[in-house]
C-alpha atoms as a PDB file:
ATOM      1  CA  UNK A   1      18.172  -4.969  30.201  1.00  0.00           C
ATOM      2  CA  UNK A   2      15.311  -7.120  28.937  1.00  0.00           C
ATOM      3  CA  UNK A   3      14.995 -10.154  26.340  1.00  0.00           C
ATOM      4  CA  UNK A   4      16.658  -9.517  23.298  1.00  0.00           C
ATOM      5  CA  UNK A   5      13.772  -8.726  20.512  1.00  0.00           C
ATOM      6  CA  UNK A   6      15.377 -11.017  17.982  1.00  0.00           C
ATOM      7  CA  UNK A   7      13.982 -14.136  20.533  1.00  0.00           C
ATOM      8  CA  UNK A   8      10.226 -12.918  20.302  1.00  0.00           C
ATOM      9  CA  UNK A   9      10.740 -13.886  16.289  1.00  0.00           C
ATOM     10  CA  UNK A  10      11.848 -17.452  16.993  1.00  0.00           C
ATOM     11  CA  UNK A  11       9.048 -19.927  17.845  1.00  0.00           C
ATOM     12  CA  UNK A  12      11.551 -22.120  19.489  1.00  0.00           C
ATOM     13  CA  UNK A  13      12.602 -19.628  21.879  1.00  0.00           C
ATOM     14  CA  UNK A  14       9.169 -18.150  22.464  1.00  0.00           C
ATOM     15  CA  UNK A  15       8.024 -21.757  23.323  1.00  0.00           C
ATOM     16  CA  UNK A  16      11.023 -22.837  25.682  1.00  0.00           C
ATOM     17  CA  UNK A  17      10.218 -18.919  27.448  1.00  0.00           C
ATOM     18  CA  UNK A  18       6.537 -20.016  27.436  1.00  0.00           C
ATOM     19  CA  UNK A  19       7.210 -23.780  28.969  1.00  0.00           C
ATOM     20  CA  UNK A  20       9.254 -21.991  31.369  1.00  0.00           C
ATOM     21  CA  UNK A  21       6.345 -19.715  32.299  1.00  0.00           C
ATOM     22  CA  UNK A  22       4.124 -22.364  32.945  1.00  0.00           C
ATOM     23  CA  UNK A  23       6.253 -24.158  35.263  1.00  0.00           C
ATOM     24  CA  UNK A  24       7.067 -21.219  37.283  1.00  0.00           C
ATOM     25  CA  UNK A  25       3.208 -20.354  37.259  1.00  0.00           C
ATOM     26  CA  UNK A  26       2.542 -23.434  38.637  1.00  0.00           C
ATOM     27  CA  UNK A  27       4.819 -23.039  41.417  1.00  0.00           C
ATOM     28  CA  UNK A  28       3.477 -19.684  42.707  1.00  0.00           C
ATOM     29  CA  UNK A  29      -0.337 -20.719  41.687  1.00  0.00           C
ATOM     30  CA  UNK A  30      -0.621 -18.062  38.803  1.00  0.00           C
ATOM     31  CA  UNK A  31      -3.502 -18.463  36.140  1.00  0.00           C
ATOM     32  CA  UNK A  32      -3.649 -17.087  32.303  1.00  0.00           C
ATOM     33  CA  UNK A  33      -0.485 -17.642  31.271  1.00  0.00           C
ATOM     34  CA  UNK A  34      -1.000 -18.495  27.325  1.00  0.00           C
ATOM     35  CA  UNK A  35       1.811 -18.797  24.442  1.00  0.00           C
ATOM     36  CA  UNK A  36       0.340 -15.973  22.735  1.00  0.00           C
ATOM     37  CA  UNK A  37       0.597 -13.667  26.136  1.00  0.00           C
ATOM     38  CA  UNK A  38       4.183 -15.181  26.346  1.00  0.00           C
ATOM     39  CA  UNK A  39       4.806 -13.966  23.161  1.00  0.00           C
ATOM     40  CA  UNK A  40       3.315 -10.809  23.543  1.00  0.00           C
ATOM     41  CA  UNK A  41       5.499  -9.904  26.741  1.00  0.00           C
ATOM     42  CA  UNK A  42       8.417 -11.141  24.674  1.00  0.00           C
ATOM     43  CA  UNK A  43       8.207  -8.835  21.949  1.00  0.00           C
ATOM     44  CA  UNK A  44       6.361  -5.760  24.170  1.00  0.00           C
ATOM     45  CA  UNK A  45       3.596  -5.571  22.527  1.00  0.00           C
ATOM     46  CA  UNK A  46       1.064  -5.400  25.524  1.00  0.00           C
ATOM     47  CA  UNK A  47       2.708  -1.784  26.888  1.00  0.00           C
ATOM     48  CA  UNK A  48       2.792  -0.757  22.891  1.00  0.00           C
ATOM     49  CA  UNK A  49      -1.180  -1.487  22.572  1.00  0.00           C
ATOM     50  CA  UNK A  50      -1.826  -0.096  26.013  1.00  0.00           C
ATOM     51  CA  UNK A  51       0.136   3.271  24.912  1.00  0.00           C
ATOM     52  CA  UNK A  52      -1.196   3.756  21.533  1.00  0.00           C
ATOM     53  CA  UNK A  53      -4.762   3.510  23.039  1.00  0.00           C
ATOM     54  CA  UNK A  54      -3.976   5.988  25.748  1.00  0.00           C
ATOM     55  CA  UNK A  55      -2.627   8.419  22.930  1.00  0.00           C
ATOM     56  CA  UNK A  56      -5.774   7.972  20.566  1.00  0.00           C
ATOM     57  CA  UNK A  57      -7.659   8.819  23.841  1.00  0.00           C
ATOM     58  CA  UNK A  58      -5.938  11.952  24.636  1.00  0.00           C
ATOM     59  CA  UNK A  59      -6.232  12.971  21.194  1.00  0.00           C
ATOM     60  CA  UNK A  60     -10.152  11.912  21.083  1.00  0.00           C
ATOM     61  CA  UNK A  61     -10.641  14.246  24.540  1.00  0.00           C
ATOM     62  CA  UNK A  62      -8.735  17.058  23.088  1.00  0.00           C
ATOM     63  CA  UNK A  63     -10.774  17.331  19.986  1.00  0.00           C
ATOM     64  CA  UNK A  64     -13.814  17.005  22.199  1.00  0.00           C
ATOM     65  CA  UNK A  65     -13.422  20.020  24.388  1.00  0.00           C
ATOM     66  CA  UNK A  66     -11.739  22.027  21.058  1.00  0.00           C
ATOM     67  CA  UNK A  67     -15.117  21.366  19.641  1.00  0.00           C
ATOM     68  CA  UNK A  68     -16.883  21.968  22.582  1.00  0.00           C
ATOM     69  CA  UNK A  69     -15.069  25.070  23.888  1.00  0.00           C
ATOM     70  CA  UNK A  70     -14.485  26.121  20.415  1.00  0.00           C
ATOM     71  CA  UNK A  71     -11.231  26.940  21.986  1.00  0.00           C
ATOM     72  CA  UNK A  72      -9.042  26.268  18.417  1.00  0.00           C
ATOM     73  CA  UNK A  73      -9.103  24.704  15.301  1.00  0.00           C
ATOM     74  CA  UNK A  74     -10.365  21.060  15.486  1.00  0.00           C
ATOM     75  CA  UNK A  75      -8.643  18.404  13.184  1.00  0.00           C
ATOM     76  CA  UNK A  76      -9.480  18.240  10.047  1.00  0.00           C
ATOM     77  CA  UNK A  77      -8.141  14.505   8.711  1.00  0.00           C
ATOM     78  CA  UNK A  78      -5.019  13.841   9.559  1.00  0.00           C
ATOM     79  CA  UNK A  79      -2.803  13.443  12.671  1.00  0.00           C
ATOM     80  CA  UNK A  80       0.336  12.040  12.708  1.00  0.00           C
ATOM     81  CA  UNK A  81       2.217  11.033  16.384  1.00  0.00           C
ATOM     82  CA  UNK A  82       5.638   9.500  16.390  1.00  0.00           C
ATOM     83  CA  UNK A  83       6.839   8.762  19.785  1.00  0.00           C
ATOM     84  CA  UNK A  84      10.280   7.523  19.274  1.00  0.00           C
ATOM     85  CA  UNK A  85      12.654   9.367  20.519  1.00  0.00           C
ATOM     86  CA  UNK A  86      10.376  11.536  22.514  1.00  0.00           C
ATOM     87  CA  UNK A  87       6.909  12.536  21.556  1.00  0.00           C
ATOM     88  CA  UNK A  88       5.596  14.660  18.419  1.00  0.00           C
ATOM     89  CA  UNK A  89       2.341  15.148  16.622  1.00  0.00           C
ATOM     90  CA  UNK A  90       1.383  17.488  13.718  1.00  0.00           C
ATOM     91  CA  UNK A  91      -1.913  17.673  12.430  1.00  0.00           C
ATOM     92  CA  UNK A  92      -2.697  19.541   8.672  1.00  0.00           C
ATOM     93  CA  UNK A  93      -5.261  18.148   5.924  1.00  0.00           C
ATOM     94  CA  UNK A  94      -4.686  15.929   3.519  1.00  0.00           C
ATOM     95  CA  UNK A  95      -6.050  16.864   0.755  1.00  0.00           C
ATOM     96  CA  UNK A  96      -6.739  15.010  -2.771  1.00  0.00           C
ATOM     97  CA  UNK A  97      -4.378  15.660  -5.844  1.00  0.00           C
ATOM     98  CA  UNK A  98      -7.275  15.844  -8.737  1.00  0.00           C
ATOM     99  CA  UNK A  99      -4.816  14.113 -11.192  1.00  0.00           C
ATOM    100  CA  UNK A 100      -3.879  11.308  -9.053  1.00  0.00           C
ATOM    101  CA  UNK A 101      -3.273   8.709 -10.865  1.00  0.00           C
ATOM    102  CA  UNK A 102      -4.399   6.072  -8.069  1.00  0.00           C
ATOM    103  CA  UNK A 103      -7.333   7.868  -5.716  1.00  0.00           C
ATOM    104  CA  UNK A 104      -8.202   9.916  -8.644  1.00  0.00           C
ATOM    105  CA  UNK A 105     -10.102   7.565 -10.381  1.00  0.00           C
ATOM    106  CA  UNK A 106     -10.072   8.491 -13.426  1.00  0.00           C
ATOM    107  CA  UNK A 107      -8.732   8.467 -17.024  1.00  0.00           C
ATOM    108  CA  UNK A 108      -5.165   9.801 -17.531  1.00  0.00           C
ATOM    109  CA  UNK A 109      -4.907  11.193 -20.974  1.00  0.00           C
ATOM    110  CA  UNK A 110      -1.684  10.375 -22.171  1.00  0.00           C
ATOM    111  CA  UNK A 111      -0.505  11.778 -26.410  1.00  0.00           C
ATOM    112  CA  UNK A 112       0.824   9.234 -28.320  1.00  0.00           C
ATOM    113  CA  UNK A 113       1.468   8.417 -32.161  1.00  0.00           C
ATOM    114  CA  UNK A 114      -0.152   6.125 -34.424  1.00  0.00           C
ATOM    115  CA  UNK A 115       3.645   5.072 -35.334  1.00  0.00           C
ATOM    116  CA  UNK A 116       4.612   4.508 -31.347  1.00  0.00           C
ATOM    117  CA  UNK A 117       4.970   1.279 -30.327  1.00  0.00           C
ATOM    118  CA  UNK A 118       3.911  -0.502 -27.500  1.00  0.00           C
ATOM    119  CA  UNK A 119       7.078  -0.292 -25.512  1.00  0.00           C
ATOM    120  CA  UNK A 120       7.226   3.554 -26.211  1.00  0.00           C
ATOM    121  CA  UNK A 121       4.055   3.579 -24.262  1.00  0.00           C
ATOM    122  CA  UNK A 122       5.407   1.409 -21.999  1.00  0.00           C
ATOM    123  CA  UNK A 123       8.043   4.394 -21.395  1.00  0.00           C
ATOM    124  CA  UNK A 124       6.215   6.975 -21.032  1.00  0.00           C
ATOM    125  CA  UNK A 125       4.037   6.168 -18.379  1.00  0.00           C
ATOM    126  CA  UNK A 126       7.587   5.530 -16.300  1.00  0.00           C
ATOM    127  CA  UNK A 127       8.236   8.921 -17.152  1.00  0.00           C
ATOM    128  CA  UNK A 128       5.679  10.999 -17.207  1.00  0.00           C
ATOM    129  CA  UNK A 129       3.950   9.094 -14.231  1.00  0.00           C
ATOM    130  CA  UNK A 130       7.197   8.454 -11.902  1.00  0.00           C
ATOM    131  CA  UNK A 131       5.744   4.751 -11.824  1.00  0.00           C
ATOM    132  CA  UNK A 132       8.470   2.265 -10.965  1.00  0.00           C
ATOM    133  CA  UNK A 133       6.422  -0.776 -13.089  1.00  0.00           C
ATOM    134  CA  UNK A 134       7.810  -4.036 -12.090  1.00  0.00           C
ATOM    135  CA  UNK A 135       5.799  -6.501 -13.864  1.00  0.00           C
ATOM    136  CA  UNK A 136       3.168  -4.641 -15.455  1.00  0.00           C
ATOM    137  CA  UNK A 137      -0.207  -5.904 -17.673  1.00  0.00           C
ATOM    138  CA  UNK A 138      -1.485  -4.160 -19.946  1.00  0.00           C
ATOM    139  CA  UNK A 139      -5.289  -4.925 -21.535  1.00  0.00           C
ATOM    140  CA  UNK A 140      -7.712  -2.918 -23.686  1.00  0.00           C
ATOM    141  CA  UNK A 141     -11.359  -3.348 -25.013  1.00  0.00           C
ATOM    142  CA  UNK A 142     -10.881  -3.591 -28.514  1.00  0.00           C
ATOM    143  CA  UNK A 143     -14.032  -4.118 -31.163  1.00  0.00           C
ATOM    144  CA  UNK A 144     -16.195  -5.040 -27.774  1.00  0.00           C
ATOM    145  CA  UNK A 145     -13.770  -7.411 -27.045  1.00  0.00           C
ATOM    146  CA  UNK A 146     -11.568  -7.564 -23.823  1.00  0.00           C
ATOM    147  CA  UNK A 147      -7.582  -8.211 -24.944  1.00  0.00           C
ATOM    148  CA  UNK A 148      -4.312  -8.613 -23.622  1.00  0.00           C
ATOM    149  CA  UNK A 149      -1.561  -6.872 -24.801  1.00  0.00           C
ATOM    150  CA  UNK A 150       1.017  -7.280 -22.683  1.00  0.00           C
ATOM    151  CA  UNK A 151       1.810  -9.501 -19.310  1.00  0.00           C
ATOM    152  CA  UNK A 152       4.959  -9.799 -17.974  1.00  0.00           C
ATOM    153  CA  UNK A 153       3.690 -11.418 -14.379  1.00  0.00           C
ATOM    154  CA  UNK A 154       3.570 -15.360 -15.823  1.00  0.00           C
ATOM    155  CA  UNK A 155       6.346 -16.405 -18.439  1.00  0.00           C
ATOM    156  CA  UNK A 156       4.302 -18.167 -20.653  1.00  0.00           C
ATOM    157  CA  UNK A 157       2.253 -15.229 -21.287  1.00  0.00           C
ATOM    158  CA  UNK A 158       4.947 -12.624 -21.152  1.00  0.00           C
ATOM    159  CA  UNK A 159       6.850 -14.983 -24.157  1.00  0.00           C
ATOM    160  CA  UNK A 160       3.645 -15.028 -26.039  1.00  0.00           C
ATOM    161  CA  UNK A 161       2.420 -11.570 -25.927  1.00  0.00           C
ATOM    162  CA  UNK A 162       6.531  -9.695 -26.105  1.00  0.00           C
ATOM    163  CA  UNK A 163       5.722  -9.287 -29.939  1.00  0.00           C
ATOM    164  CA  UNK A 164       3.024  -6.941 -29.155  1.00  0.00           C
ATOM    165  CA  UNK A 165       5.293  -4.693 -27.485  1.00  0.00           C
ATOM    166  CA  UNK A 166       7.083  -4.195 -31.476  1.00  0.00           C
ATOM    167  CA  UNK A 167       3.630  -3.085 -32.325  1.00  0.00           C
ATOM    168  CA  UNK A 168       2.502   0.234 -33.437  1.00  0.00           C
ATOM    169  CA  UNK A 169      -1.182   1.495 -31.894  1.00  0.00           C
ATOM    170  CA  UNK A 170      -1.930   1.552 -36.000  1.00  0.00           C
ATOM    171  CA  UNK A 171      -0.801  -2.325 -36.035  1.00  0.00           C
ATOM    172  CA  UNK A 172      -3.287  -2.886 -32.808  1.00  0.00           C
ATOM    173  CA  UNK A 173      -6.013  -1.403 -34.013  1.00  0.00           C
ATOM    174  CA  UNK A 174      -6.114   1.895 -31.513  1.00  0.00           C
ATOM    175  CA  UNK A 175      -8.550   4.375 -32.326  1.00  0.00           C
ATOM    176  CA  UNK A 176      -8.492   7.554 -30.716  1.00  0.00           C
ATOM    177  CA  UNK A 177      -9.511   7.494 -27.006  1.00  0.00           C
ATOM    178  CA  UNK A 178      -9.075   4.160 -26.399  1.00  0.00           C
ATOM    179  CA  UNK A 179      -8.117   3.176 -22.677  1.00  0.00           C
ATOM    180  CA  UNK A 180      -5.388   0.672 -21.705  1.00  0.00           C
ATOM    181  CA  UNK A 181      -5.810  -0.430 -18.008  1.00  0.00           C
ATOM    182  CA  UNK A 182      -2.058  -1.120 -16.371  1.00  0.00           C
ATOM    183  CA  UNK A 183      -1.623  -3.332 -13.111  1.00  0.00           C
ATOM    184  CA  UNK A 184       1.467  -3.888 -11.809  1.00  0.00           C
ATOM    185  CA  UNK A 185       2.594  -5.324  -7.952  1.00  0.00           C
ATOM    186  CA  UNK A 186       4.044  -1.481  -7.445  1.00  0.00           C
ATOM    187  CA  UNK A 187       0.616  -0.233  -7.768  1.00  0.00           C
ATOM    188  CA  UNK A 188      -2.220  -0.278  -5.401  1.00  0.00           C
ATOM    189  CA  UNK A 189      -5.210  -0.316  -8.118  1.00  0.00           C
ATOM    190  CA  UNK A 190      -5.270  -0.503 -11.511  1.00  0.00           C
ATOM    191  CA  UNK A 191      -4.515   2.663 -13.420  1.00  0.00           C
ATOM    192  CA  UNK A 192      -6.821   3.833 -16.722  1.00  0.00           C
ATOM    193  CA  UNK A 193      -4.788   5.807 -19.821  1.00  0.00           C
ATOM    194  CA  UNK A 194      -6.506   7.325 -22.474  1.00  0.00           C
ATOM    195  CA  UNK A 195      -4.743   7.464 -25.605  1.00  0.00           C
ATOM    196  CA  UNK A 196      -4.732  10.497 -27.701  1.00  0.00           C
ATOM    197  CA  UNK A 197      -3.680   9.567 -31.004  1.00  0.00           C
ATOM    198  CA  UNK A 198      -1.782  12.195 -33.055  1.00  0.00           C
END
């Protein structure tokens, strides 16, 4: 039935299987055997490597003579193979939303009030975005000057800069078009708003 997985996780057990190893190599005069190859055996992750290349392979040959042959379509940018219970692939193309708010690169314009606070903003881009914001910062360029207006990521901060989030855009000085940049650990990069003041 095999070693249990959970013992490939434990470094105790991996190095009482790999002391083991050794001594029984030595007996029958076998060479290589390393803790990381013990380890590797352990948690099957030699006949997973040696699969997944033989799968890329296949794939790679296929496309070749589909190209060659010009037999079918040829891939586009995107395969998927899942070989769990059984095998399946799909192929289609991914394509780029031009509003993404993370590959797009670019400014989200997002109408707010003079009168809206901080937190209102705050708000909206959990609705409006369908960002789960865990910790988020917030910072802005304002007079030529970089400022924080909100961090929630290091308590000190987060206690001195809550006030802001009472704060109307009028009481922060927003103009029209001004950008606030949010991070957050939910988000892969940074995100750019533009604020359209009404």
């Amino acid at each position: 039935s095999g070693i249990n997985a959970e013992y490939g996780d434990n470094p105790d057990h991996i190095t009482w299987l790999y002391k083991t190893a050794v001594e029984r190599a030595k007996s029958y005069s076998i060479s290589g055997v390393t803790y990381r190859l013990t380890q590797g055996v352990t948690k099957r992750i030699i006949p997973a490597v040696a699969s997944t290349n033989a799968t890329i392979a296949a794939a790679c040959v296929t496309e070749c003579l589909k190209i060659a042959t010009s037999s079918y379509n040829y891939l586009d940018n995107y395969m998927m193979f899942n070989n769990v219970d059984g095998v399946y692939t799909f192929a289609f193309t991914s394509e780029r939303k031009e509003n993404c708010l993370v590959c797009s690169r670019r400014s989200q314009e997002l109408p707010c009030s003079l009168s809206d606070k901080l937190q209102v903003f705050l708000d909206k881009i959990g609705e409006e975005t369908g960002f789960n914001l865990q910790k988020p910062t917030l910072t802005t360029v304002i007079s030529g000057q970089n400022r924080t207006l909100y961090m929630s990521n290091l308590p000190e901060m987060e206690k001195t800069l809550r006030p802001n989030l009472e704060k109307t855009f009028e009481e922060l000085e927003f103009t029209d078009g001004q950008e606030i940049v949010v991070t957050d650990p939910g988000m892969n990069m940074p995100v750019h708003f533009k604020i359209l003041l009404t």
